[in-house]
C-alpha atoms as a PDB file:
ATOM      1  CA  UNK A   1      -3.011 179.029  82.905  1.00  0.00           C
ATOM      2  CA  UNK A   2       0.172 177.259  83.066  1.00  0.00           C
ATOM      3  CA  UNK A   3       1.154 174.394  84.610  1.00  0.00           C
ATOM      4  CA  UNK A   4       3.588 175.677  87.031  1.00  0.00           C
ATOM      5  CA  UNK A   5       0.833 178.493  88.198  1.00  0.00           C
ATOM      6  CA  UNK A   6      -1.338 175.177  88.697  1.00  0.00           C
ATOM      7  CA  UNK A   7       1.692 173.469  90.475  1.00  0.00           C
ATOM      8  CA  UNK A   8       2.032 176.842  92.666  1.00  0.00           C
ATOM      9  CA  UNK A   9      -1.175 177.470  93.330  1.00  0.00           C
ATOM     10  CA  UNK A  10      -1.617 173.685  94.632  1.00  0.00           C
ATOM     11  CA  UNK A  11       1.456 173.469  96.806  1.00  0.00           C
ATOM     12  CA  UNK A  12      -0.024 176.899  98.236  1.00  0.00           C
ATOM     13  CA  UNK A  13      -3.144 175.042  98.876  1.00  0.00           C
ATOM     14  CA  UNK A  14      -1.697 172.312 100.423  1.00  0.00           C
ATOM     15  CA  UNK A  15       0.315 174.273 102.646  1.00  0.00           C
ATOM     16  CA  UNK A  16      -2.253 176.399 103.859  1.00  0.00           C
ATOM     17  CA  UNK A  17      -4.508 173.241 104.941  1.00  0.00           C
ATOM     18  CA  UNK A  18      -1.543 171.617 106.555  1.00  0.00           C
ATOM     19  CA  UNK A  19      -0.477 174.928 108.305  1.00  0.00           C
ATOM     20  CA  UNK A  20       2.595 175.701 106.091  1.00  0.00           C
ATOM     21  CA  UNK A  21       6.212 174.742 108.088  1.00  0.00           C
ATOM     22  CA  UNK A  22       4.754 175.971 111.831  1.00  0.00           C
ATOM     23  CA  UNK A  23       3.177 172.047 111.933  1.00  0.00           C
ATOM     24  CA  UNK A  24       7.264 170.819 110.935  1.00  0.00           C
ATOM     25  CA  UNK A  25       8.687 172.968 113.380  1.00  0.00           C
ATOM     26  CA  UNK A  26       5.887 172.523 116.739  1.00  0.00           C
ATOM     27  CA  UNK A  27       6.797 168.631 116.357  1.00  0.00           C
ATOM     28  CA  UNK A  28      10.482 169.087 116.052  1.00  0.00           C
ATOM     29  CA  UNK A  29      11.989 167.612 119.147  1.00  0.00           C
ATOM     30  CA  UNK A  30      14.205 170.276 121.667  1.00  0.00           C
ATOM     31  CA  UNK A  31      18.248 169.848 121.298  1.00  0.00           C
ATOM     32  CA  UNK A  32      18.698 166.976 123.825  1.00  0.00           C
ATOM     33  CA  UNK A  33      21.372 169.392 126.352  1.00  0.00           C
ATOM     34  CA  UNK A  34      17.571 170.871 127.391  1.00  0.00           C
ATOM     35  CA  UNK A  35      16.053 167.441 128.045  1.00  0.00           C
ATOM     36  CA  UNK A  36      16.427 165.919 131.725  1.00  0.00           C
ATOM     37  CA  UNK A  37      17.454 162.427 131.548  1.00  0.00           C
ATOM     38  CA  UNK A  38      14.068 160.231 132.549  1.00  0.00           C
ATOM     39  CA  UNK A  39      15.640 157.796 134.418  1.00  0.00           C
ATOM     40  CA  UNK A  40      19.112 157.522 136.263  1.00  0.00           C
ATOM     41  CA  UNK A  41      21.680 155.956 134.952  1.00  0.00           C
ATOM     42  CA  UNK A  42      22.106 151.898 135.031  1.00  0.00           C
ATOM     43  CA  UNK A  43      24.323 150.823 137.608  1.00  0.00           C
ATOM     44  CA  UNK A  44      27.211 148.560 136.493  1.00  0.00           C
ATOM     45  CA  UNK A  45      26.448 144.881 136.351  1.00  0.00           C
ATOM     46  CA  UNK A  46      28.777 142.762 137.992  1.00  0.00           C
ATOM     47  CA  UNK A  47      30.050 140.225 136.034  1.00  0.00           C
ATOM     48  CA  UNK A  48      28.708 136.609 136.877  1.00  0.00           C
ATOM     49  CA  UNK A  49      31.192 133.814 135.690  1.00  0.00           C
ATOM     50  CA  UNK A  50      29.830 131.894 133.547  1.00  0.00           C
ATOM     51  CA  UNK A  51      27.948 127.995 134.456  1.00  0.00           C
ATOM     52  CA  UNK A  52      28.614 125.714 131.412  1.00  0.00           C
ATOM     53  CA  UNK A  53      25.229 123.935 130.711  1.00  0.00           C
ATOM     54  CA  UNK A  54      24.539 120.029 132.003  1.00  0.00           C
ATOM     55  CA  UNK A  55      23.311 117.583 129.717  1.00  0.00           C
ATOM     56  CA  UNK A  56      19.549 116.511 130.662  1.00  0.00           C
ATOM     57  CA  UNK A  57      19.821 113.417 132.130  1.00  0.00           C
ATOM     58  CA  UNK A  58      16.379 112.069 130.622  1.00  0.00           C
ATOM     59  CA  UNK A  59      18.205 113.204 126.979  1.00  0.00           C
ATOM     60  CA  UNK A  60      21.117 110.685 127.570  1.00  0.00           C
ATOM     61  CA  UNK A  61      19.004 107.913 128.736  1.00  0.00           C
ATOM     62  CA  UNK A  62      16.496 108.425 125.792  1.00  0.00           C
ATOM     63  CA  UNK A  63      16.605 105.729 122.788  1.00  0.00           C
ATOM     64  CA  UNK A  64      16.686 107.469 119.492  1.00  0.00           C
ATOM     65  CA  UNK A  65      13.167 105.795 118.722  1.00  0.00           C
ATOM     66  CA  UNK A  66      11.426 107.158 121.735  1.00  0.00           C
ATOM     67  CA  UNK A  67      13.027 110.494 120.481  1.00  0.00           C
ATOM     68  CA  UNK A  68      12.180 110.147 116.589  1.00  0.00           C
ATOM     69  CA  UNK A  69       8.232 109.303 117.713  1.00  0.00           C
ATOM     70  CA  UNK A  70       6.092 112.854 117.499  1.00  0.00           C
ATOM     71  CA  UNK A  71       3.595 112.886 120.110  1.00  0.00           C
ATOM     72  CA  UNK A  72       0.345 112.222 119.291  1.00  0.00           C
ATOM     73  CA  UNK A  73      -2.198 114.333 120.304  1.00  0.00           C
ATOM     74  CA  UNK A  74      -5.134 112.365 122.462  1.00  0.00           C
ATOM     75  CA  UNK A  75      -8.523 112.461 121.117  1.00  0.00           C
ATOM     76  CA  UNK A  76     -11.378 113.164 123.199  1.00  0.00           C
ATOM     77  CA  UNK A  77     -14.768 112.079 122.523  1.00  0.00           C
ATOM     78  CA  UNK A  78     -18.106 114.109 123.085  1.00  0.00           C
ATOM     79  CA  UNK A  79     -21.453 111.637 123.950  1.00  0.00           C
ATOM     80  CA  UNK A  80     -22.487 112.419 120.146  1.00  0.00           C
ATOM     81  CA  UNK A  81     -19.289 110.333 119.309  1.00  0.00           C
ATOM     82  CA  UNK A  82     -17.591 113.411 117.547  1.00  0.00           C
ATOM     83  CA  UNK A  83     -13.863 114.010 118.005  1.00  0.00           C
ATOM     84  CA  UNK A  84     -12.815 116.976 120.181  1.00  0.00           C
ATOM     85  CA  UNK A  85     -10.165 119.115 118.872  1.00  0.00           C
ATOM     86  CA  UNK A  86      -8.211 122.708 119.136  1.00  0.00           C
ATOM     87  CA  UNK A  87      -8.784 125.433 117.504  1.00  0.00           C
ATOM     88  CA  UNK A  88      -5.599 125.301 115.669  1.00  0.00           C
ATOM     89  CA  UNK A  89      -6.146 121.679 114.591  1.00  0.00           C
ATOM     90  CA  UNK A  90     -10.058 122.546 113.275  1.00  0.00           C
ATOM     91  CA  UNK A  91      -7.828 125.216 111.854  1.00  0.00           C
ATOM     92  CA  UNK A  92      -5.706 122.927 109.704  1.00  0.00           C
ATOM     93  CA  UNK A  93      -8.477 120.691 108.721  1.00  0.00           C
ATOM     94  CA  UNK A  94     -10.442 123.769 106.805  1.00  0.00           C
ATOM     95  CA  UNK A  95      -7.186 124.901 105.614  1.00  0.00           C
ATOM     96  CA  UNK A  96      -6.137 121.243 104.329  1.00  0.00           C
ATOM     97  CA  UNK A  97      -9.624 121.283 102.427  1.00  0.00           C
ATOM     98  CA  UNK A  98      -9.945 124.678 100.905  1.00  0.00           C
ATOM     99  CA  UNK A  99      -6.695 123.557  99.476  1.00  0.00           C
ATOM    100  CA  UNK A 100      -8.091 121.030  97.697  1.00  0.00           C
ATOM    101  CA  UNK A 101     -10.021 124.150  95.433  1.00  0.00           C
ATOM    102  CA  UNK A 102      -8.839 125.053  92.069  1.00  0.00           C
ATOM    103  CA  UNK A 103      -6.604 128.416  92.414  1.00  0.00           C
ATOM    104  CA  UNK A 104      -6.476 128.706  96.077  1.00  0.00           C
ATOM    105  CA  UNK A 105      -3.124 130.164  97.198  1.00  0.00           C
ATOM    106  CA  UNK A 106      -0.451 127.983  98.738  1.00  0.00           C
ATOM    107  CA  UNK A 107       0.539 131.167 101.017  1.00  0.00           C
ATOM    108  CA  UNK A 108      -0.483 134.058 102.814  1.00  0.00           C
ATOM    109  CA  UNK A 109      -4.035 132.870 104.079  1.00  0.00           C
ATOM    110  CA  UNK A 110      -4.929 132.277 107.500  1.00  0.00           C
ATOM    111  CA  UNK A 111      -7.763 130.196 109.421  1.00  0.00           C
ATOM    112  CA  UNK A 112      -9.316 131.401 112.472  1.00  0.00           C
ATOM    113  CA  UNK A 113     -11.857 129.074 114.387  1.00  0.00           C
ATOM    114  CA  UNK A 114     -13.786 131.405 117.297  1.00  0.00           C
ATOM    115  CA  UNK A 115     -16.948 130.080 118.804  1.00  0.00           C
ATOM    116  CA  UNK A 116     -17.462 127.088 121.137  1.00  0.00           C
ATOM    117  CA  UNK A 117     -20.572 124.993 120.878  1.00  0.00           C
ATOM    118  CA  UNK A 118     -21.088 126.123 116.765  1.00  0.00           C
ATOM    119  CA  UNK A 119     -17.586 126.829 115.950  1.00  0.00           C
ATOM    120  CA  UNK A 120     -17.045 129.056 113.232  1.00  0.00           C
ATOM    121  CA  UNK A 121     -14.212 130.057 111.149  1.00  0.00           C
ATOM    122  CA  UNK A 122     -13.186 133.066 108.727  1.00  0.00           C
ATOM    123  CA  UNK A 123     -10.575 133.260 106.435  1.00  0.00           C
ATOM    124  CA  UNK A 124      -8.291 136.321 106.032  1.00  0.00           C
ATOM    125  CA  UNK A 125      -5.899 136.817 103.149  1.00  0.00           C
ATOM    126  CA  UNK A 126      -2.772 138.502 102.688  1.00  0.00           C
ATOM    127  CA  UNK A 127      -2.328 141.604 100.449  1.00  0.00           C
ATOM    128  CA  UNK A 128      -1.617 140.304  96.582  1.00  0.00           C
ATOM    129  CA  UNK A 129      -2.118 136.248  98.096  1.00  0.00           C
ATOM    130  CA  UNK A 130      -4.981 136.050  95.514  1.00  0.00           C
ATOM    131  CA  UNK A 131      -7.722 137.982  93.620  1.00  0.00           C
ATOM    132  CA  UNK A 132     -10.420 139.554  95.108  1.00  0.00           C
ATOM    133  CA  UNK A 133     -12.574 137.072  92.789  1.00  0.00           C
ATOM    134  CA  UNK A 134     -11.087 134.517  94.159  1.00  0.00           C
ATOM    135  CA  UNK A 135     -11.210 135.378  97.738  1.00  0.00           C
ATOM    136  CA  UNK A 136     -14.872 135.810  97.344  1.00  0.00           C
ATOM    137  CA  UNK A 137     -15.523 132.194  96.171  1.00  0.00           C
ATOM    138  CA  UNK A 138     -13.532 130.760  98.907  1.00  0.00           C
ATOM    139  CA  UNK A 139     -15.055 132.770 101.484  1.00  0.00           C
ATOM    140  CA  UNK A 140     -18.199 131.090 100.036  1.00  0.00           C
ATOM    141  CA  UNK A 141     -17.186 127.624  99.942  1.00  0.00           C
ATOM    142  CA  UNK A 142     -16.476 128.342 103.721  1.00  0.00           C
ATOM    143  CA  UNK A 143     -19.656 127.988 105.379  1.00  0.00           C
ATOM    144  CA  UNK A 144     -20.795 124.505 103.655  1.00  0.00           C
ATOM    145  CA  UNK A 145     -17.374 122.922 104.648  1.00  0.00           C
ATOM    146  CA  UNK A 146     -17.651 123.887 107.715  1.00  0.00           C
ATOM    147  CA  UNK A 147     -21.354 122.974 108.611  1.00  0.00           C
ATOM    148  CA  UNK A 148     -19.871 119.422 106.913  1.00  0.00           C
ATOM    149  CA  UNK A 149     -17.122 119.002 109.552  1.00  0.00           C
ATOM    150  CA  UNK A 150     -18.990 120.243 112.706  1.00  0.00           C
ATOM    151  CA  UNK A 151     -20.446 116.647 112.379  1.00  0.00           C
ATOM    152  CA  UNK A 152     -17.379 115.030 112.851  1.00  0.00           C
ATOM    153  CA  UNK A 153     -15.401 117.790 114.828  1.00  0.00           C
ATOM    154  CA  UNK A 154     -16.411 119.585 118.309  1.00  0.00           C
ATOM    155  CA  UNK A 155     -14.203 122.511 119.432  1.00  0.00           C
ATOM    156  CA  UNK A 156     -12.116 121.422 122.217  1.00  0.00           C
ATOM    157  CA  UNK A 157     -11.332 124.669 125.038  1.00  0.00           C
END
């Protein structure tokens, strides 16, 4: 048998499972002249004249040192002595360490901290961020660095 009888025989195939062209032309949209508009027309909007923009007064009175400072984020304390934090700052902290591993991608991973009382997190990595190998040894460093900073860290909500 030749290889365009093979070809043929497995675009007939193919076309047959998918229906041939009726599947092509039952989700073909109708011409839009037989298609009732959905909603009315938009009225015209009036034209509103423009307000230029005030300066914040707090922003002129502001020294350039009280503006430069980044806000610091207050620390709470649980009776066990261990810092309260967000999720997103837990978040960093696992990131900042896994880091720290030989081979572990500088993009295209991300840290998710769920839970409450035992927080947990999970890693997820982006397509072609690192090898599958890889992946797997990080997702098993994961659990002993975290049960190493929920001593020191509570899960603030």
């Amino acid at each position: 048998m030749s290889d365009d009888a093979k070809d043929a025989g497995l675009v007939a195939m193919i076309s047959s499972i998918l229906g041939g062209n009726r599947r092509a032309e039952a989700a073909s949209p109708p011409p839009l002249a037989d298609v009732a508009p959905a909603a009315p027309a938009a009225a015209a909007v009036p034209d509103v004249a423009q307000i230029p923009e005030a300066e914040s007064p707090k922003l002129q009175d502001a020294s350039d040192e009280a503006v430069a400072a980044p806000k610091q984020v207050a620390q709470s304390l649980t009776p066990d002595g261990k810092r309260r934090l967000p999720a997103a700052a837990i978040a960093e902290l696992v990131l900042g360490e896994l880091r720290k591993l030989e081979d572990f991608p500088a993009t295209g991973v991300s840290v998710t901290v769920y839970g409450y009382r035992n927080w947990n997190a999970m890693l997820t990595f982006a397509p072609f961020s690192t090898s599958f190998q890889n992946a797997t040894r990080f997702r098993q460093a994961l659990p002993d660095l975290v049960f190493k900073l929920r001593r020191f860290v509570d899960l603030e909500i």
